[in-house]
PDB file of N, CA and C in Angstrom:
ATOM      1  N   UNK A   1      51.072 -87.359 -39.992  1.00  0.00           N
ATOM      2  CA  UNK A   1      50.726 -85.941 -40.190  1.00  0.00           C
ATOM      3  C   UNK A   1      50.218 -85.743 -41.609  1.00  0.00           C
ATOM      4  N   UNK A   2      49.463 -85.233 -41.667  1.00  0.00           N
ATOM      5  CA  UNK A   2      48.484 -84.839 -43.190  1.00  0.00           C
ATOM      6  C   UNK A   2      49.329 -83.438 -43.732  1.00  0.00           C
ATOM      7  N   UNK A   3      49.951 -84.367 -45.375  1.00  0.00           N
ATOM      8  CA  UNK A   3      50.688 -82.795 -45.634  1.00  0.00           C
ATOM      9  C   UNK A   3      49.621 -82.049 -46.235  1.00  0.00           C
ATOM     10  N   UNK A   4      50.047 -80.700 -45.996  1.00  0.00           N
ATOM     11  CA  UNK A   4      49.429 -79.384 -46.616  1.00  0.00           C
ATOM     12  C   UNK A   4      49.546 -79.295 -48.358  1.00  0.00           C
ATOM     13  N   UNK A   5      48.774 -78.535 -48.455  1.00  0.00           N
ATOM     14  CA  UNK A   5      48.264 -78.503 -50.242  1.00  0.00           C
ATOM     15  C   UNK A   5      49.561 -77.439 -50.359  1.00  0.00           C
ATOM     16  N   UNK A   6      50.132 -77.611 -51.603  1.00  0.00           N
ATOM     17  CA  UNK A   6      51.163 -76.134 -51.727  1.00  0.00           C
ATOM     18  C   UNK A   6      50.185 -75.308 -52.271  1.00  0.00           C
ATOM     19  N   UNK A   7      50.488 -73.915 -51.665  1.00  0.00           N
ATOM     20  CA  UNK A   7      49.964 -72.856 -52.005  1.00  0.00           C
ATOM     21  C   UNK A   7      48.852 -72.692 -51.128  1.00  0.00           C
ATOM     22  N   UNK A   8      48.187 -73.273 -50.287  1.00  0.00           N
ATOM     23  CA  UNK A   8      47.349 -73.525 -49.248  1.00  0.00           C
ATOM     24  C   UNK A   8      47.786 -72.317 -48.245  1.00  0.00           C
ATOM     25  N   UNK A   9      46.350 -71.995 -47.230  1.00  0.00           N
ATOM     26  CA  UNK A   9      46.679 -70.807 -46.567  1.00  0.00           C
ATOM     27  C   UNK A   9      47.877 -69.967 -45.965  1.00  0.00           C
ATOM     28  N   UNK A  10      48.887 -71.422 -45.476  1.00  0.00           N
ATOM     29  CA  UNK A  10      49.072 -71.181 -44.116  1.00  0.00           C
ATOM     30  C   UNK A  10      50.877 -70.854 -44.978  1.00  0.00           C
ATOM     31  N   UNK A  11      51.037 -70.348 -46.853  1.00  0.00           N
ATOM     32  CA  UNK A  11      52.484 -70.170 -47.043  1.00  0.00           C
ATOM     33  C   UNK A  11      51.673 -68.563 -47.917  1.00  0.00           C
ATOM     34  N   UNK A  12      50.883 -67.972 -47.255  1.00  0.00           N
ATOM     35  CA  UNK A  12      50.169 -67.059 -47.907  1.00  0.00           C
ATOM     36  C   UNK A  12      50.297 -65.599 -46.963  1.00  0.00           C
ATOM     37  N   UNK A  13      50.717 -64.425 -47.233  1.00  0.00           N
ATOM     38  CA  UNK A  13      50.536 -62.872 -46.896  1.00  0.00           C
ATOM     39  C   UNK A  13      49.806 -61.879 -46.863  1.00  0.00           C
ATOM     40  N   UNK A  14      49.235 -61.172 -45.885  1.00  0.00           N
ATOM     41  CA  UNK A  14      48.523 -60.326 -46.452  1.00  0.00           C
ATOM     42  C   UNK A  14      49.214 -58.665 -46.031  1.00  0.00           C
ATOM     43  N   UNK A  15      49.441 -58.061 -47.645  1.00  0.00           N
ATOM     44  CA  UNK A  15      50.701 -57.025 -47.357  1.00  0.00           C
ATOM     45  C   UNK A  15      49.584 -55.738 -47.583  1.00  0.00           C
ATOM     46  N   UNK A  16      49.512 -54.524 -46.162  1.00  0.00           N
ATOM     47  CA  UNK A  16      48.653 -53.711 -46.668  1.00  0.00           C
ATOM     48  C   UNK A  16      49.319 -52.428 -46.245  1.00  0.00           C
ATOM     49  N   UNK A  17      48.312 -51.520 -46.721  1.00  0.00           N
ATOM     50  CA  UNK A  17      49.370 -49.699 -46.632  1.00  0.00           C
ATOM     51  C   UNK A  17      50.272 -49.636 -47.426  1.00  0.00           C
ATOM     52  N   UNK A  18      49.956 -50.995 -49.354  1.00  0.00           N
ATOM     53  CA  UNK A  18      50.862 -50.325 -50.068  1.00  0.00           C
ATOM     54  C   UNK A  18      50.636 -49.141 -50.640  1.00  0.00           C
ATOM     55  N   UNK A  19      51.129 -48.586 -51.980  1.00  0.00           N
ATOM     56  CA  UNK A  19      51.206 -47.329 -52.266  1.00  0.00           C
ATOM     57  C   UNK A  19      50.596 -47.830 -53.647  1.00  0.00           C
ATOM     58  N   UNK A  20      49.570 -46.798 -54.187  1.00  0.00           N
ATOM     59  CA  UNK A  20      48.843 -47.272 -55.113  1.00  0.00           C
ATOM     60  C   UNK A  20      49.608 -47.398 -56.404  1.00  0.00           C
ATOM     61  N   UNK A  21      50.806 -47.099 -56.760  1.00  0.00           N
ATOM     62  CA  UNK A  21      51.530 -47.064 -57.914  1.00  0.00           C
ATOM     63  C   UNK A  21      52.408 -48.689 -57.848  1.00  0.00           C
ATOM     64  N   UNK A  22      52.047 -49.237 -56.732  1.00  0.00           N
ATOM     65  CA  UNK A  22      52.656 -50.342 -56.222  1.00  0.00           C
ATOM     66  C   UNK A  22      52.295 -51.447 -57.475  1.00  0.00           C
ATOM     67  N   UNK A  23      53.433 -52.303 -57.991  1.00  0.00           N
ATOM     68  CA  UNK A  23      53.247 -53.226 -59.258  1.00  0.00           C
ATOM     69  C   UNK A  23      53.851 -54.499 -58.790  1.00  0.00           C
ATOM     70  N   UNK A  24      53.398 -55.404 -59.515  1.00  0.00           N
ATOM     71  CA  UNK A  24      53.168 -56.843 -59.124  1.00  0.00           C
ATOM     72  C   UNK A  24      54.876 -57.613 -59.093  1.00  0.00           C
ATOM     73  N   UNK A  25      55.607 -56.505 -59.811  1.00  0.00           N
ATOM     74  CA  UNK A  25      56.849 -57.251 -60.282  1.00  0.00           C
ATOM     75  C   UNK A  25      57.795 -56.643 -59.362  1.00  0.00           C
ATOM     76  N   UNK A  26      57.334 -55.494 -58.926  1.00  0.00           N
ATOM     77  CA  UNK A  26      58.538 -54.817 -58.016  1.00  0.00           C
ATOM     78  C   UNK A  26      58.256 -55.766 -56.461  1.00  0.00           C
ATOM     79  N   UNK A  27      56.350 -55.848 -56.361  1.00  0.00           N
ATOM     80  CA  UNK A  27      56.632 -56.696 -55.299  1.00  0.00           C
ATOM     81  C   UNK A  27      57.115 -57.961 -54.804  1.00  0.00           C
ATOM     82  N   UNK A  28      57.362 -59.119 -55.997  1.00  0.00           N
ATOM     83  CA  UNK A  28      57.936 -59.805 -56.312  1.00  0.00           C
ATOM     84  C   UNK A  28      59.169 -59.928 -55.688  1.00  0.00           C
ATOM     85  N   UNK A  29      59.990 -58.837 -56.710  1.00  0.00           N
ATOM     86  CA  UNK A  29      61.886 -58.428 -56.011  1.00  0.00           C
ATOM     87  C   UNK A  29      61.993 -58.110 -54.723  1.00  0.00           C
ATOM     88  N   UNK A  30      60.702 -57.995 -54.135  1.00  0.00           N
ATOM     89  CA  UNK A  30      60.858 -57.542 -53.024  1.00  0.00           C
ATOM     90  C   UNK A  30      60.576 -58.524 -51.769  1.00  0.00           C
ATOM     91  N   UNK A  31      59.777 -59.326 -51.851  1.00  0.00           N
ATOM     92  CA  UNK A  31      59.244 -60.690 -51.306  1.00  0.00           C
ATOM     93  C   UNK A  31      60.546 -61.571 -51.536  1.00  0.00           C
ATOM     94  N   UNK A  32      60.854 -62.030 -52.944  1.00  0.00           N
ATOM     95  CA  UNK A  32      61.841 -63.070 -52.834  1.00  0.00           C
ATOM     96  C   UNK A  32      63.153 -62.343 -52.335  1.00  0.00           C
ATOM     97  N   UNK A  33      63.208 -61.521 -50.867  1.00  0.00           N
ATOM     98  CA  UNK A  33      64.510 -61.696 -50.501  1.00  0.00           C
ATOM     99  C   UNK A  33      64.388 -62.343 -49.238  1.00  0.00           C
ATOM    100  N   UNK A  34      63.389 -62.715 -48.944  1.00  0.00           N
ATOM    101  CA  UNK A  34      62.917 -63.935 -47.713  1.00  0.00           C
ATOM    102  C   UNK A  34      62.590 -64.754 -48.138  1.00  0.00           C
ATOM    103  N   UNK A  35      62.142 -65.433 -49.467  1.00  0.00           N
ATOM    104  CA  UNK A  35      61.900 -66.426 -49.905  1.00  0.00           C
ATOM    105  C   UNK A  35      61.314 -66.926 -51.247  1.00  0.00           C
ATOM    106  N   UNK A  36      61.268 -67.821 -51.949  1.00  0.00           N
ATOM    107  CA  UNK A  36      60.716 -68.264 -53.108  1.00  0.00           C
ATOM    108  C   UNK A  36      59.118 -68.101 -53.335  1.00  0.00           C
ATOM    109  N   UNK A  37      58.774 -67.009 -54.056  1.00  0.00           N
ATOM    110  CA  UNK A  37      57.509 -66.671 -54.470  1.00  0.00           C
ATOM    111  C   UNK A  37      56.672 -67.090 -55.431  1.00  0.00           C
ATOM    112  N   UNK A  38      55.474 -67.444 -55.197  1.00  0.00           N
ATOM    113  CA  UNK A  38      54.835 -68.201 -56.575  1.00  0.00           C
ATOM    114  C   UNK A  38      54.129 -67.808 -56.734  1.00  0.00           C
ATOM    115  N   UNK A  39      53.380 -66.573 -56.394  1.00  0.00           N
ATOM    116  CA  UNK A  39      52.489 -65.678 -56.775  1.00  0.00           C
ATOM    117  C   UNK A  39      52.399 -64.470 -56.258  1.00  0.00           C
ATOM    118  N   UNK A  40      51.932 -63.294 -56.951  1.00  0.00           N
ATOM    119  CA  UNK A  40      51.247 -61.781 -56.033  1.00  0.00           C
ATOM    120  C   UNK A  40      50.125 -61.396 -56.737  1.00  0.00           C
ATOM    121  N   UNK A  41      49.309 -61.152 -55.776  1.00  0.00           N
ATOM    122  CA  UNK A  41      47.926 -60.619 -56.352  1.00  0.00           C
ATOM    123  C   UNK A  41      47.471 -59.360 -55.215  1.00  0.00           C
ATOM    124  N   UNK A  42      48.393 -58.165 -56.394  1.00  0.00           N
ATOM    125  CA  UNK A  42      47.208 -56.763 -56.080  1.00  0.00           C
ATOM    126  C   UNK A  42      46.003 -57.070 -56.355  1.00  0.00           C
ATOM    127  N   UNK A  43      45.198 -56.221 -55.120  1.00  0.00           N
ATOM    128  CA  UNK A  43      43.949 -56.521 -54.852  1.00  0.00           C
ATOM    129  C   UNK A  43      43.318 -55.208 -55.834  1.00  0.00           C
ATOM    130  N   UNK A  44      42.745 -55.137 -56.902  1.00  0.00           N
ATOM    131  CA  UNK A  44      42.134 -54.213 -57.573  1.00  0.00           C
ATOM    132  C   UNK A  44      40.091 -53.841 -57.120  1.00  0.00           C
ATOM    133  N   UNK A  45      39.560 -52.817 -57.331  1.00  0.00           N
ATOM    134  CA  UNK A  45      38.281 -52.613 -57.318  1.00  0.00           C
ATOM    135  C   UNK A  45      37.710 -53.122 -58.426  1.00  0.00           C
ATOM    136  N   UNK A  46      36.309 -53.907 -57.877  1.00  0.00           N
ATOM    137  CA  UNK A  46      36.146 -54.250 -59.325  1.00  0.00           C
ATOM    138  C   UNK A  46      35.332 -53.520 -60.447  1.00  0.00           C
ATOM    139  N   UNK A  47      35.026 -52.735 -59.431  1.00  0.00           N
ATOM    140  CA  UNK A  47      34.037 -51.500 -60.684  1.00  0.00           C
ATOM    141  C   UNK A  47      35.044 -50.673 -60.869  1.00  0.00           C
ATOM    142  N   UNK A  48      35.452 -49.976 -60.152  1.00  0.00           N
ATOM    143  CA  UNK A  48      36.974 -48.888 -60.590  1.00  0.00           C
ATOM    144  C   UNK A  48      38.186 -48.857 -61.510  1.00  0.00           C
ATOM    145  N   UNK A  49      38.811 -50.479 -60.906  1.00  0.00           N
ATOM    146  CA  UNK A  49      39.670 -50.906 -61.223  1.00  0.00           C
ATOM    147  C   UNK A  49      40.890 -49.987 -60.608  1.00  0.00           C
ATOM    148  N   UNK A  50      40.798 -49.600 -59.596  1.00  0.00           N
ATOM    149  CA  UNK A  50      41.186 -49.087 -58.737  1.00  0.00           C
ATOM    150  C   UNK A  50      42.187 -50.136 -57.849  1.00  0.00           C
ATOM    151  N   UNK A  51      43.292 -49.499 -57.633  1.00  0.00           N
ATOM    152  CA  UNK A  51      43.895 -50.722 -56.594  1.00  0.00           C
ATOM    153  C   UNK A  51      43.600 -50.431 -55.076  1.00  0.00           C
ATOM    154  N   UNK A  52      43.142 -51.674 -54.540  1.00  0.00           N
ATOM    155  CA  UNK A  52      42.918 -51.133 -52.975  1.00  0.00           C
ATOM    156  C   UNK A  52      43.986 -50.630 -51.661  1.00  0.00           C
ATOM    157  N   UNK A  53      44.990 -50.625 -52.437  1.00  0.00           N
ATOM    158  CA  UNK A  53      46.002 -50.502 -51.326  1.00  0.00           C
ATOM    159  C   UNK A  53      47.028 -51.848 -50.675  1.00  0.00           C
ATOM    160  N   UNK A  54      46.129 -53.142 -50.973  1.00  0.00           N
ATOM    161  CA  UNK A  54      46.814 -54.083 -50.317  1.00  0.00           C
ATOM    162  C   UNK A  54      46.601 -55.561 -51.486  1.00  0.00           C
ATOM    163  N   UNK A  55      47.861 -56.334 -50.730  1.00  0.00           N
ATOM    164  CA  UNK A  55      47.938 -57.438 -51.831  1.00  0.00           C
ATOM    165  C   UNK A  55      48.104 -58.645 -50.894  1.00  0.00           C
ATOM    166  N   UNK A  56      47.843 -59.883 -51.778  1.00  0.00           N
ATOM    167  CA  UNK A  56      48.144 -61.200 -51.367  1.00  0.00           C
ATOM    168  C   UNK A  56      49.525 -62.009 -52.126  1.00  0.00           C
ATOM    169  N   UNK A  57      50.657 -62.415 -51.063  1.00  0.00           N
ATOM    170  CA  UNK A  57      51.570 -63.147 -51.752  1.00  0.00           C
ATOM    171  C   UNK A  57      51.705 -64.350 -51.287  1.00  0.00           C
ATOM    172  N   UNK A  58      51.822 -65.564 -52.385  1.00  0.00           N
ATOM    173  CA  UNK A  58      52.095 -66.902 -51.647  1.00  0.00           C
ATOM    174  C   UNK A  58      53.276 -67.431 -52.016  1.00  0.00           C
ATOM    175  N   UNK A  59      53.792 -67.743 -50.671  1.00  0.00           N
ATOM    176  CA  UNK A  59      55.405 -68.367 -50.821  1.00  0.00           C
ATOM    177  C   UNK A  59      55.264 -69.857 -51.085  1.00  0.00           C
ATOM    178  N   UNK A  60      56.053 -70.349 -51.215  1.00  0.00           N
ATOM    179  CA  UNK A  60      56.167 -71.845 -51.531  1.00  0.00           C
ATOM    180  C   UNK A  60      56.441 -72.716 -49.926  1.00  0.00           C
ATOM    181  N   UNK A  61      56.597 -72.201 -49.325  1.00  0.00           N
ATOM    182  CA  UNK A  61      56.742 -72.870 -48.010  1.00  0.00           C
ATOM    183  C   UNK A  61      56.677 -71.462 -46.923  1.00  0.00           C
ATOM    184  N   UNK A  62      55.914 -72.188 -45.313  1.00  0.00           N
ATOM    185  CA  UNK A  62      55.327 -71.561 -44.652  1.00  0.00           C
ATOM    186  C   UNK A  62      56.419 -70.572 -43.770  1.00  0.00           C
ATOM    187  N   UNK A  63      57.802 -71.350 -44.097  1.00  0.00           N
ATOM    188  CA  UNK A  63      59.138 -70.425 -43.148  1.00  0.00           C
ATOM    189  C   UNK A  63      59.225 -69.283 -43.948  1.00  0.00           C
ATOM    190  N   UNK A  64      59.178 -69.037 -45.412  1.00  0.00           N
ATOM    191  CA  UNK A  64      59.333 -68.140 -46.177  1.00  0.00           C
ATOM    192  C   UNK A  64      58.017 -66.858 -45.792  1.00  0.00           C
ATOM    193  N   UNK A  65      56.876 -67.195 -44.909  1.00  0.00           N
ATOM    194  CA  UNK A  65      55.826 -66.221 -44.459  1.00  0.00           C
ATOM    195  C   UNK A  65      56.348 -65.419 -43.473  1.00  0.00           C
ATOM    196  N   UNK A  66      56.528 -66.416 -42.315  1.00  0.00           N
ATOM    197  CA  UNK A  66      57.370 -65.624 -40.636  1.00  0.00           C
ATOM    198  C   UNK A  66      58.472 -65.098 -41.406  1.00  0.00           C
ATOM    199  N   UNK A  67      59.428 -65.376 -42.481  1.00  0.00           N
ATOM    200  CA  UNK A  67      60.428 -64.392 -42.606  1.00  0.00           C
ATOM    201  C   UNK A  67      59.984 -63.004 -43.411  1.00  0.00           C
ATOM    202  N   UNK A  68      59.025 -63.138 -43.932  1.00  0.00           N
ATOM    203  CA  UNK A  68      58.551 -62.031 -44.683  1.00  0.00           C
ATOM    204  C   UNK A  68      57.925 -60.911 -43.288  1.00  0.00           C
ATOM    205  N   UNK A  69      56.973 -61.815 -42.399  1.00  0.00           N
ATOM    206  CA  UNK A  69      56.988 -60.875 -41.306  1.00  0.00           C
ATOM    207  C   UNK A  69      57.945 -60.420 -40.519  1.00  0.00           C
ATOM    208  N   UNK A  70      58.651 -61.203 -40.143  1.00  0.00           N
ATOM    209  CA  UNK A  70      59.973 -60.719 -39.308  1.00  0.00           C
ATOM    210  C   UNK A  70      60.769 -59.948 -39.984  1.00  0.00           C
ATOM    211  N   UNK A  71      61.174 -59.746 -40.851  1.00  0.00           N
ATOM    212  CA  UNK A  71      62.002 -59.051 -41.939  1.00  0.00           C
ATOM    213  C   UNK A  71      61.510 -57.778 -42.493  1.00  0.00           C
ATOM    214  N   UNK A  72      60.596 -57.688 -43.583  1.00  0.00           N
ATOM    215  CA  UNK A  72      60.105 -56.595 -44.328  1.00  0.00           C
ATOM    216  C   UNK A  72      58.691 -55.942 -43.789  1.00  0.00           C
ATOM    217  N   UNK A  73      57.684 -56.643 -41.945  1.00  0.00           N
ATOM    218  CA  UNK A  73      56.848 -55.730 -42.128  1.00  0.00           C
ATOM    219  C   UNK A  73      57.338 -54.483 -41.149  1.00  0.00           C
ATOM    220  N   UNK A  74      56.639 -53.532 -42.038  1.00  0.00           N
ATOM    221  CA  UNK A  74      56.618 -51.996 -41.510  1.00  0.00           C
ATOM    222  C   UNK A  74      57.858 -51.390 -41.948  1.00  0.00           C
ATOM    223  N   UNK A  75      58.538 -52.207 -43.068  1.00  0.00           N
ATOM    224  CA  UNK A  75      59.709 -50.858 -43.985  1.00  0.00           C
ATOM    225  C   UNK A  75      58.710 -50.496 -45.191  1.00  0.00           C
ATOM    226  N   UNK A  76      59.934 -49.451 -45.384  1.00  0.00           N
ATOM    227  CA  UNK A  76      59.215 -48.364 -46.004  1.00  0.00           C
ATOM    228  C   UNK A  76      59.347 -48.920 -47.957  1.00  0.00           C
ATOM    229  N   UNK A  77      58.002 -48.823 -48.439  1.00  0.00           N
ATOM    230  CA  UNK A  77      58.382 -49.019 -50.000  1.00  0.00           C
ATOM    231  C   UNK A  77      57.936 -48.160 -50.034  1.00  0.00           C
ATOM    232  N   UNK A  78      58.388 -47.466 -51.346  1.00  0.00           N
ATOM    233  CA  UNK A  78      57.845 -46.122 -52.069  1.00  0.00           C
ATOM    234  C   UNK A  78      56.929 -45.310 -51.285  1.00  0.00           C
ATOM    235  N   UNK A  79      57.788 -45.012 -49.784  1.00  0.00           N
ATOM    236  CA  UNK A  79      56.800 -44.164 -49.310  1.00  0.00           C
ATOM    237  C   UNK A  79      56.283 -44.488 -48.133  1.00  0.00           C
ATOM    238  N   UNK A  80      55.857 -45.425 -47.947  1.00  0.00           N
ATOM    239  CA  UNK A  80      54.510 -46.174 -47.302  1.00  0.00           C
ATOM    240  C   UNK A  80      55.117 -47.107 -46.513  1.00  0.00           C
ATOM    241  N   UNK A  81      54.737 -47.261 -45.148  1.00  0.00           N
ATOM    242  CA  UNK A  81      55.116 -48.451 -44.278  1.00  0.00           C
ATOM    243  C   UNK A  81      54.344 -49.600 -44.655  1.00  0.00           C
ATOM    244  N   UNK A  82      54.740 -50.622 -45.138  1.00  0.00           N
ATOM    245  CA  UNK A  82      53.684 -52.017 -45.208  1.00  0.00           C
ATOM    246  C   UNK A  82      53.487 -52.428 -44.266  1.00  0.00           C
ATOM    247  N   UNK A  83      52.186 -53.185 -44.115  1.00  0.00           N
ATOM    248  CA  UNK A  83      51.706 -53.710 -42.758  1.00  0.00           C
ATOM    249  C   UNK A  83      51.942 -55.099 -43.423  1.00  0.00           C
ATOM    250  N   UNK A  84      52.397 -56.122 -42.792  1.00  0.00           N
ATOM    251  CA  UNK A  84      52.631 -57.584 -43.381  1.00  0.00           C
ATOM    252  C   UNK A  84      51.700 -58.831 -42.147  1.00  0.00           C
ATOM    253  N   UNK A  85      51.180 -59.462 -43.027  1.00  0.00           N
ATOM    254  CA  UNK A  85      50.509 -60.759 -41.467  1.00  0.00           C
ATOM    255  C   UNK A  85      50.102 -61.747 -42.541  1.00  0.00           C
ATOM    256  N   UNK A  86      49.645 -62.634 -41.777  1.00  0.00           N
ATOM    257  CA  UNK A  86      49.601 -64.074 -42.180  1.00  0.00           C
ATOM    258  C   UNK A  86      47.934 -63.720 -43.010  1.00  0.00           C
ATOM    259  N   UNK A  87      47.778 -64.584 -44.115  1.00  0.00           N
ATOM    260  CA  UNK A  87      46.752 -64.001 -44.765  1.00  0.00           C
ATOM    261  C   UNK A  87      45.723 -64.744 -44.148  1.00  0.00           C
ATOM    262  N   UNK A  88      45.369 -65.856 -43.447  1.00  0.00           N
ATOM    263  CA  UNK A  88      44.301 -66.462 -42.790  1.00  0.00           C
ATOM    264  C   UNK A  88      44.016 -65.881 -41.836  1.00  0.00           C
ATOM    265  N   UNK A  89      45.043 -64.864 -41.200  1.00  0.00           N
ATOM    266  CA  UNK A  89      44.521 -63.945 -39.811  1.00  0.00           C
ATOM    267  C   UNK A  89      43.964 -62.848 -40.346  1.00  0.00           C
ATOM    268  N   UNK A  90      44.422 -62.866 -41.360  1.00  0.00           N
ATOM    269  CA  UNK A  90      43.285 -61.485 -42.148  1.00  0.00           C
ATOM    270  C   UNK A  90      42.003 -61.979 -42.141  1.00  0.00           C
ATOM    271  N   UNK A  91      42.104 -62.512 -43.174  1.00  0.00           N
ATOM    272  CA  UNK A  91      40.593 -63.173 -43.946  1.00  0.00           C
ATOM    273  C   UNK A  91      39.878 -63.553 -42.502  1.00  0.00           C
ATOM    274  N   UNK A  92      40.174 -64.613 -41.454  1.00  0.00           N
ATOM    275  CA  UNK A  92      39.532 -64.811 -40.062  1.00  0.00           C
ATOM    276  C   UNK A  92      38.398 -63.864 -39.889  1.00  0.00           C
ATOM    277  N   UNK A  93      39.170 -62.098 -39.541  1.00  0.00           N
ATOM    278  CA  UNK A  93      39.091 -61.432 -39.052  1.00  0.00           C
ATOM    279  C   UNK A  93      37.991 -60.480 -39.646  1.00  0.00           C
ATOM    280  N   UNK A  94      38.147 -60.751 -40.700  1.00  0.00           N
ATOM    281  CA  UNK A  94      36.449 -60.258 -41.847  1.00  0.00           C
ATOM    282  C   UNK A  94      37.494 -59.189 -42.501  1.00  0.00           C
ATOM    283  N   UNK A  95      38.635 -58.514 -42.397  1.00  0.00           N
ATOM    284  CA  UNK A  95      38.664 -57.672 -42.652  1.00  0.00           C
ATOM    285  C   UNK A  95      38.447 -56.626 -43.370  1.00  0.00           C
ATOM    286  N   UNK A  96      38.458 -55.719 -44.287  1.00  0.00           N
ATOM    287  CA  UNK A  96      37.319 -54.546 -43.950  1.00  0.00           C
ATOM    288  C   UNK A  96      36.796 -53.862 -43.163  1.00  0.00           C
ATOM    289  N   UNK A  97      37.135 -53.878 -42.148  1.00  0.00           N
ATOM    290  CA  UNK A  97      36.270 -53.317 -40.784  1.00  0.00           C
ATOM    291  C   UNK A  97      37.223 -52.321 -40.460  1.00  0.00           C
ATOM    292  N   UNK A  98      36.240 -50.882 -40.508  1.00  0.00           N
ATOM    293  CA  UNK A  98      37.089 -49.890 -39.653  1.00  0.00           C
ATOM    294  C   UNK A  98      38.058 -49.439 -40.886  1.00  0.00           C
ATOM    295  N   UNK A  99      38.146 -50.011 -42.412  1.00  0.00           N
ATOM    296  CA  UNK A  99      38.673 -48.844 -42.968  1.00  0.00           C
ATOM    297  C   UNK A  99      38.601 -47.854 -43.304  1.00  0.00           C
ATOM    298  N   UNK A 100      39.958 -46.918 -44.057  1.00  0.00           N
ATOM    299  CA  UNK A 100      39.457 -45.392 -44.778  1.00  0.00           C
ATOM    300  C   UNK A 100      40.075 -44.547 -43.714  1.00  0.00           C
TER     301      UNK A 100
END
């Protein structure tokens, strides 16, 4: 079996319907209670600098993703239900389509 690159798609999130006051460190505390996090990247505008609403987090291993879905999608942070999915079924999917 051919191991996977760490940090490679398939230990990666795509968390959306956050709340624009939403910060990189709260999401953090909030991710590592399903698992060991090694990165978050709010998605900002790049002319605005505007945050878009949604972010990318990568866990260190791919069980730490399904628990982030099974666990935290669709509770409520500051407000806002998060939508949580695997970030390659995003990206697949073109997404963008149909927002607003």
């Amino acid at each position: 079996a051919m191991a996977r690159q760490p940090g490679g798609p398939s230990c990666s999130i795509f968390v959306g319907n956050l709340p624009y006051d939403a910060n990189e460190d709260e999401l953090k505390d909030l991710f590592s209670q399903v698992g060991h996090v090694s990165s978050v990247r709010v998605v900002s505008d790049s002319v605005t600098k505007q945050p878009r609403g949604y972010c990318f987090i990568d866990f260190s291993d791919s069980a730490s993703v399904q628990a982030a879905i099974d666990k935290l999608n669709n509770v409520d942070y500051n407000g806002r239900k998060i939508r949580i999915d695997w970030a390659e079924r995003e990206l697949r999917s073109g997404g963008g389509g149909g927002g607003g």
